[in-house]
C-alpha atoms as a PDB file:
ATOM      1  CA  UNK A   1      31.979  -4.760   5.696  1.00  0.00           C
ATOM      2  CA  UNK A   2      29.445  -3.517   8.514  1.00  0.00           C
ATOM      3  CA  UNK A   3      26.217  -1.605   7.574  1.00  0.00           C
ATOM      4  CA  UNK A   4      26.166   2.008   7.230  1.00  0.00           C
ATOM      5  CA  UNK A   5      23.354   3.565   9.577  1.00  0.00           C
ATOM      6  CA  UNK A   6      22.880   7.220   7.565  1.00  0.00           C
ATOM      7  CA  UNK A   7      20.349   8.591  10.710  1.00  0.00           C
ATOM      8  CA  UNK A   8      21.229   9.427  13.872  1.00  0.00           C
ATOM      9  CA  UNK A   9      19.320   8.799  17.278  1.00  0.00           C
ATOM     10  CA  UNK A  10      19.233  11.489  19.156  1.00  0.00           C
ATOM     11  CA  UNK A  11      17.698  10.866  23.048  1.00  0.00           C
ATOM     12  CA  UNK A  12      15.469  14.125  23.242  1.00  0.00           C
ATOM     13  CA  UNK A  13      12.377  15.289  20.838  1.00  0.00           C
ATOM     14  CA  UNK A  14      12.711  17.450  18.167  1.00  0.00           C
ATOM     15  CA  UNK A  15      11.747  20.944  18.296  1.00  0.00           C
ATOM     16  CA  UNK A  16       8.872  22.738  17.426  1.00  0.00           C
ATOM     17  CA  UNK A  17       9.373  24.951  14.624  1.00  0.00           C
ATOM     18  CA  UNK A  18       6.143  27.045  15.026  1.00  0.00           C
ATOM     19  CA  UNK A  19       6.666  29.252  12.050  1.00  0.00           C
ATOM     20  CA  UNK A  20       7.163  26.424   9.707  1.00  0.00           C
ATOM     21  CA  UNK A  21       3.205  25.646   9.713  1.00  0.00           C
ATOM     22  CA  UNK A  22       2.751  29.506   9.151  1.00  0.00           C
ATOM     23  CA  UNK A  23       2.717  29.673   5.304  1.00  0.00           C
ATOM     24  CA  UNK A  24       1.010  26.137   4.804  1.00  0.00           C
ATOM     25  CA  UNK A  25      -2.731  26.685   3.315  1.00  0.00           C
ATOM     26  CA  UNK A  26      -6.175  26.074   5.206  1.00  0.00           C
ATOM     27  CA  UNK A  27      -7.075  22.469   4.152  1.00  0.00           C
ATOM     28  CA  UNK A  28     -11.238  22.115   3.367  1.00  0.00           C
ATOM     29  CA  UNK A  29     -12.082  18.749   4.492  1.00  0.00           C
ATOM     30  CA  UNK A  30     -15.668  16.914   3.055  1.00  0.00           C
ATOM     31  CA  UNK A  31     -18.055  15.874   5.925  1.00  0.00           C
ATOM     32  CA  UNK A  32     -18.211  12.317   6.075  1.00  0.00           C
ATOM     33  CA  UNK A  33     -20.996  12.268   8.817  1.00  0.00           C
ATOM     34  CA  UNK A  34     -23.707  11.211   6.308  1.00  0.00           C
ATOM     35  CA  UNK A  35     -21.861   8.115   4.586  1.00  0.00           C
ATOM     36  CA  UNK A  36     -23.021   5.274   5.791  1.00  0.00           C
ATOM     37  CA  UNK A  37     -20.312   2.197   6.331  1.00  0.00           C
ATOM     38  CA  UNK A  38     -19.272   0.103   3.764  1.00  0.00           C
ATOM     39  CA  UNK A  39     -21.312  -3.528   3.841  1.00  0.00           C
ATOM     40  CA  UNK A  40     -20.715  -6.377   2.134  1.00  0.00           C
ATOM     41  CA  UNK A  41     -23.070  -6.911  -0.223  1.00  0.00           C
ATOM     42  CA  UNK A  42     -22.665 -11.117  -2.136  1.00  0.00           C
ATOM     43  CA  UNK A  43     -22.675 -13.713   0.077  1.00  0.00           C
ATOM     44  CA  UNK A  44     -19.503 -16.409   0.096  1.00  0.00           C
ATOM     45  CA  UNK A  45     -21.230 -18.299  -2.304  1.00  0.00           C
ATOM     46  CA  UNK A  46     -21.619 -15.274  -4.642  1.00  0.00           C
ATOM     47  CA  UNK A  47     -18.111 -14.472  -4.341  1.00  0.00           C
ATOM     48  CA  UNK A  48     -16.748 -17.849  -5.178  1.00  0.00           C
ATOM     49  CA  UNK A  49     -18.771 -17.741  -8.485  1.00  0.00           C
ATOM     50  CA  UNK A  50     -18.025 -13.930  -9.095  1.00  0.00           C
ATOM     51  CA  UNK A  51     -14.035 -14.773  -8.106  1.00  0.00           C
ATOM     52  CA  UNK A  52     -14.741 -17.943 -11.364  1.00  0.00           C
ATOM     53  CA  UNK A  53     -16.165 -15.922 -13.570  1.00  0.00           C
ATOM     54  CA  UNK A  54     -13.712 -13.021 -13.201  1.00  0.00           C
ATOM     55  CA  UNK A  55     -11.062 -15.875 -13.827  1.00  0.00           C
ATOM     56  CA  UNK A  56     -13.370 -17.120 -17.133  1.00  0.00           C
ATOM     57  CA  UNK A  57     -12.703 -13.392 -17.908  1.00  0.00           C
ATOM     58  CA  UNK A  58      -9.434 -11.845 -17.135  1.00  0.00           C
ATOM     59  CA  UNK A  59      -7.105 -15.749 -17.286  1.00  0.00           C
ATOM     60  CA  UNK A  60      -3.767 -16.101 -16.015  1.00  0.00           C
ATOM     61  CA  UNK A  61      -1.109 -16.349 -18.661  1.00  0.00           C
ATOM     62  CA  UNK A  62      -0.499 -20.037 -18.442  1.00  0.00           C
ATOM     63  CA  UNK A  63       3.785 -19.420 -18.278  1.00  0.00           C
ATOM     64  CA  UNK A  64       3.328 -16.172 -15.851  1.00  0.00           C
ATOM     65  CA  UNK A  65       4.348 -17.865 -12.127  1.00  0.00           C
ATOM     66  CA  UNK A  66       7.233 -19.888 -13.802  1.00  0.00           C
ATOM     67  CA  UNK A  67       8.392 -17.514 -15.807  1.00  0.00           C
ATOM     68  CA  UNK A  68       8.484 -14.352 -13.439  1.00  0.00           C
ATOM     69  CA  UNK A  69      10.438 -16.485 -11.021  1.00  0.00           C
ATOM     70  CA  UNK A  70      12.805 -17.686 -14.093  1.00  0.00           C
ATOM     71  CA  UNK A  71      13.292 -13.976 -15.486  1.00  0.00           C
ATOM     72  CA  UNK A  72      13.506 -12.509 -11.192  1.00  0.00           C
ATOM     73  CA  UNK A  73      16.708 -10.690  -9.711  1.00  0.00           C
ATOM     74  CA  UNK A  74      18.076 -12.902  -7.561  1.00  0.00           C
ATOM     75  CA  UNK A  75      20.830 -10.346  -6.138  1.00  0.00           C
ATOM     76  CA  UNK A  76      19.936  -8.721  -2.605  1.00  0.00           C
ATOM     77  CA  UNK A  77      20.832  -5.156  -1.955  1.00  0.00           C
ATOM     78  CA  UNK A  78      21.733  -3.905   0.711  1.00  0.00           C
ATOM     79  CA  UNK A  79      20.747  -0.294   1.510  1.00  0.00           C
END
């Protein structure tokens, strides 16, 4: 059975539909100029022993790997 395609290409733009836009609300947008960028603030070394104690905290379940892949679909759809 071959794929069904459900959109069509067409080989020229779509038109502008100027009075679509006309009933859609002036948008407020906050001025970012004063952020400044975002820095990285631990060194490698202060990751590694943040990423340890985070694991101290928050452990994996020690059956979760295995038993996601045991308990997974394993039937592909096709859409």
């Amino acid at each position: 059975m071959a794929k069904k395609n459900s959109t069509t290409s067409y080989n020229v733009p779509a038109p502008r539909t100027e009075s679509a836009s006309h009933d859609v609300p002036a948008l407020e947008f906050p001025d970012w100029s004063g952020m400044r960028p975002h820095q990285v603030t631990m060194t490698f070394a202060e990751a590694c022993k943040w990423n340890e104690e985070m694991l101290e905290i928050f452990p994996t379940r020690p059956d979760s790997a295995d038993q996601r892949a045991k308990e997974r679909c394993k039937v592909e759809f096709v859409i």
